[in-house]
PDB file of N, CA and C in Angstrom:
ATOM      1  N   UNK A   1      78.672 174.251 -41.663  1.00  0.00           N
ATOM      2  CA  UNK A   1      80.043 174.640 -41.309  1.00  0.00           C
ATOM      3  C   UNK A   1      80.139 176.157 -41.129  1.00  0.00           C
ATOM      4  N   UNK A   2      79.492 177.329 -41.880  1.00  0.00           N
ATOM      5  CA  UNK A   2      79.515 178.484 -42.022  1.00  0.00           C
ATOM      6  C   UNK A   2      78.764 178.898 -40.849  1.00  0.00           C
ATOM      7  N   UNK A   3      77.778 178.127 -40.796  1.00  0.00           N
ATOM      8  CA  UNK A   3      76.842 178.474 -39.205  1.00  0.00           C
ATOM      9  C   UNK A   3      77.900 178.316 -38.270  1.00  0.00           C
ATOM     10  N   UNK A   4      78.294 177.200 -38.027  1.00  0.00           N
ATOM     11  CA  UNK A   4      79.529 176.869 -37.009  1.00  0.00           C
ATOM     12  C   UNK A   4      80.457 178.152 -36.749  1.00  0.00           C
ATOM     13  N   UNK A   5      81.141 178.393 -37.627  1.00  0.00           N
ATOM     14  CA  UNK A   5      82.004 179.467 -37.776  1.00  0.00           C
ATOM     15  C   UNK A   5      81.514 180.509 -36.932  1.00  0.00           C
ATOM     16  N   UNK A   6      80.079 181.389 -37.667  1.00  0.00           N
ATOM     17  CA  UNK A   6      79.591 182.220 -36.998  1.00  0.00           C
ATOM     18  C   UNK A   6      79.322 182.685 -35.484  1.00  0.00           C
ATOM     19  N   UNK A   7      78.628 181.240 -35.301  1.00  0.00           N
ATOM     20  CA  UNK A   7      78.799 180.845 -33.731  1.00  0.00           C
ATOM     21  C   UNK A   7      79.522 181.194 -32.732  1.00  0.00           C
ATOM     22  N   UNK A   8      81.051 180.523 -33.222  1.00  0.00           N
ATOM     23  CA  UNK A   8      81.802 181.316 -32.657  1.00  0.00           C
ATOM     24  C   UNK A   8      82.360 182.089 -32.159  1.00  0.00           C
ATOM     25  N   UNK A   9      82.090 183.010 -33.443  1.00  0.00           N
ATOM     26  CA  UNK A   9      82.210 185.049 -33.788  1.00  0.00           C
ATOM     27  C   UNK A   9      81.635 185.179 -32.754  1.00  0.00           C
ATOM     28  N   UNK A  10      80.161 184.764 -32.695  1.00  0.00           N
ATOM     29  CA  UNK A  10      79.426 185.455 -31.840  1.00  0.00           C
ATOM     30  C   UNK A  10      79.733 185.320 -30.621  1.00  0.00           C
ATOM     31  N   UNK A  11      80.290 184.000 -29.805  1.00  0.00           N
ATOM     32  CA  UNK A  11      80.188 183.681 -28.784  1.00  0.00           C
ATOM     33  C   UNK A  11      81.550 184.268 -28.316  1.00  0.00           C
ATOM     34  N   UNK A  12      82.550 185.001 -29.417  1.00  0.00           N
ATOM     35  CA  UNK A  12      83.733 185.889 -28.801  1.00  0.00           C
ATOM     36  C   UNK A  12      83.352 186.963 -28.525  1.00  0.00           C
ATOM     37  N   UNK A  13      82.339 187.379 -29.343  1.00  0.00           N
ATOM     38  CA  UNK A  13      81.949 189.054 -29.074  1.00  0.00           C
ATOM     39  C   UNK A  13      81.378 188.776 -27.813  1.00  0.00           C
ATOM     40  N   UNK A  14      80.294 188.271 -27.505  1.00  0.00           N
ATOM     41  CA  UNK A  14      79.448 188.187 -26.243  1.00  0.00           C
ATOM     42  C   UNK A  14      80.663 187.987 -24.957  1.00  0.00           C
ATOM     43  N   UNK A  15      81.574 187.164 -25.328  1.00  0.00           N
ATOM     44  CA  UNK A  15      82.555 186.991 -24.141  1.00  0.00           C
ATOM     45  C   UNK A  15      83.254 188.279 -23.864  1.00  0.00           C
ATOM     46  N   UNK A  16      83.997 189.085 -25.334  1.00  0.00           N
ATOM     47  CA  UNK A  16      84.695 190.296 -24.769  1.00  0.00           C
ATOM     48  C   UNK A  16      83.369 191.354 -24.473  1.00  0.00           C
ATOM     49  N   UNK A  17      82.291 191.513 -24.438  1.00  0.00           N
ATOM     50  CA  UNK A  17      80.960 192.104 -24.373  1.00  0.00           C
ATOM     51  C   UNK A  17      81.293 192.141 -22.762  1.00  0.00           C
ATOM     52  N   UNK A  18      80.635 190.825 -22.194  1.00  0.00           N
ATOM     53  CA  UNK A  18      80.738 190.316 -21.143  1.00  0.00           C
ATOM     54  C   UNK A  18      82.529 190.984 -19.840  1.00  0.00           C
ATOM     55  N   UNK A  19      83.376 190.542 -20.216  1.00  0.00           N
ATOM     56  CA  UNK A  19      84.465 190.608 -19.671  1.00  0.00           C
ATOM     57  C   UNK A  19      84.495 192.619 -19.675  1.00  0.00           C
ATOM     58  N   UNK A  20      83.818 193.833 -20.924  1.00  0.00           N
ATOM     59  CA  UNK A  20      83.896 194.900 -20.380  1.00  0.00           C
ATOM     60  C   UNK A  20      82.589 195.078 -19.348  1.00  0.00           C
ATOM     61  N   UNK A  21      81.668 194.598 -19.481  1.00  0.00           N
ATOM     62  CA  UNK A  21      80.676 194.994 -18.648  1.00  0.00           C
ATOM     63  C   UNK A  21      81.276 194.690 -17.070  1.00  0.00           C
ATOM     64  N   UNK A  22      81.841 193.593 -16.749  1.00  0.00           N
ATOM     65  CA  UNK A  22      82.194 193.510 -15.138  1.00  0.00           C
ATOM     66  C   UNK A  22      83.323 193.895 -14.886  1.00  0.00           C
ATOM     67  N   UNK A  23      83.928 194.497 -15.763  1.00  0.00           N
ATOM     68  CA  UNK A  23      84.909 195.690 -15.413  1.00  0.00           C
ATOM     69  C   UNK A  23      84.350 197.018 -15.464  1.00  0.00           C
ATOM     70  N   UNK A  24      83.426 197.633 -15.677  1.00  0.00           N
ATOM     71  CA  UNK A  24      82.541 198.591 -15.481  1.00  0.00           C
ATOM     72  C   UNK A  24      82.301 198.600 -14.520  1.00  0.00           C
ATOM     73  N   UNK A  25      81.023 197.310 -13.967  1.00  0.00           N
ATOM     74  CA  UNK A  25      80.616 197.197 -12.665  1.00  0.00           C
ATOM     75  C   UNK A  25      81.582 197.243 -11.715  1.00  0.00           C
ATOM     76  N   UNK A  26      82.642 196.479 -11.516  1.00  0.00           N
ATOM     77  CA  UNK A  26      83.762 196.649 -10.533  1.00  0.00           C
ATOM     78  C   UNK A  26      83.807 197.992 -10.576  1.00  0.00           C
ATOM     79  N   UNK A  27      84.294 198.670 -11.417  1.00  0.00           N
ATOM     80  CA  UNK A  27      84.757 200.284 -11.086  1.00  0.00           C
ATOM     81  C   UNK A  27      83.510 200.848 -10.150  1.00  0.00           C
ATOM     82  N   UNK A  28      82.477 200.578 -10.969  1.00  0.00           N
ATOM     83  CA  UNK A  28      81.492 201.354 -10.398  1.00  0.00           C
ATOM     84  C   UNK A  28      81.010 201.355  -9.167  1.00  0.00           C
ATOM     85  N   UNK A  29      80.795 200.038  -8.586  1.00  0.00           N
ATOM     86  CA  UNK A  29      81.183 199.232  -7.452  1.00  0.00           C
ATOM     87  C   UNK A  29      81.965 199.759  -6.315  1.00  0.00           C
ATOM     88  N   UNK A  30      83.343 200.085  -6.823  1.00  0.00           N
ATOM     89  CA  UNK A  30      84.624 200.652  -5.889  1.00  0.00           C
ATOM     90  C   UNK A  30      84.560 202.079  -5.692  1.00  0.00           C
ATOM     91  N   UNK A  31      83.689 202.409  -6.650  1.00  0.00           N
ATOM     92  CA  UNK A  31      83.568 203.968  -6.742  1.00  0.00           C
ATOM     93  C   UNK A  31      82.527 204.060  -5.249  1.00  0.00           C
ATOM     94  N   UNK A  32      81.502 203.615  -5.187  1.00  0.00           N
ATOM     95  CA  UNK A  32      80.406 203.463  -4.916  1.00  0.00           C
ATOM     96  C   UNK A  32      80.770 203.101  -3.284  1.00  0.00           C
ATOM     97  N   UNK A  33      81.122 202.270  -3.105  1.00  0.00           N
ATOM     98  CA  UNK A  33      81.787 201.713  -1.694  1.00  0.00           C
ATOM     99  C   UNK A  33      82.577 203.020  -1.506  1.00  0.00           C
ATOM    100  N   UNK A  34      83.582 203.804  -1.952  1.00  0.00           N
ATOM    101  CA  UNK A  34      84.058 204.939  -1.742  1.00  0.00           C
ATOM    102  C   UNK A  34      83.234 205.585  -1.067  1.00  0.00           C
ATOM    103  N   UNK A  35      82.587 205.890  -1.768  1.00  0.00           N
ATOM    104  CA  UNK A  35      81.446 207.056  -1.430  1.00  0.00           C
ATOM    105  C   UNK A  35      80.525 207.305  -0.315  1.00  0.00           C
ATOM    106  N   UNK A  36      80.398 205.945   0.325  1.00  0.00           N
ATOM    107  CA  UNK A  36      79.477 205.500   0.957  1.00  0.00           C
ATOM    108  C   UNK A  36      80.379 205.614   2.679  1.00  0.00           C
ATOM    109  N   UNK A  37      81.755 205.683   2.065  1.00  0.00           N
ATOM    110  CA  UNK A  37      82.644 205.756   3.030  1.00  0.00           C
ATOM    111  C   UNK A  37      83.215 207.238   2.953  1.00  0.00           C
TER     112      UNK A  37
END
């Protein structure tokens, strides 16, 4: 049950982990296409 729990934890961190990294990339992305223009 305590494993279970953990699991979880983890699999929220990795999601909000996840959700800043491709908001990074987007910026970086738009920046980038800018530039190029």
């Amino acid at each position: 049950m305590q494993n279970r729990m953990t699991e979880d934890g983890k699999f929220t961190k990795d999601l909000t982990f996840q959700s800043k990294t491709i908001m990074i990339i987007v910026v970086v992305y738009k920046n980038y296409i800018t530039f190029i223009m």
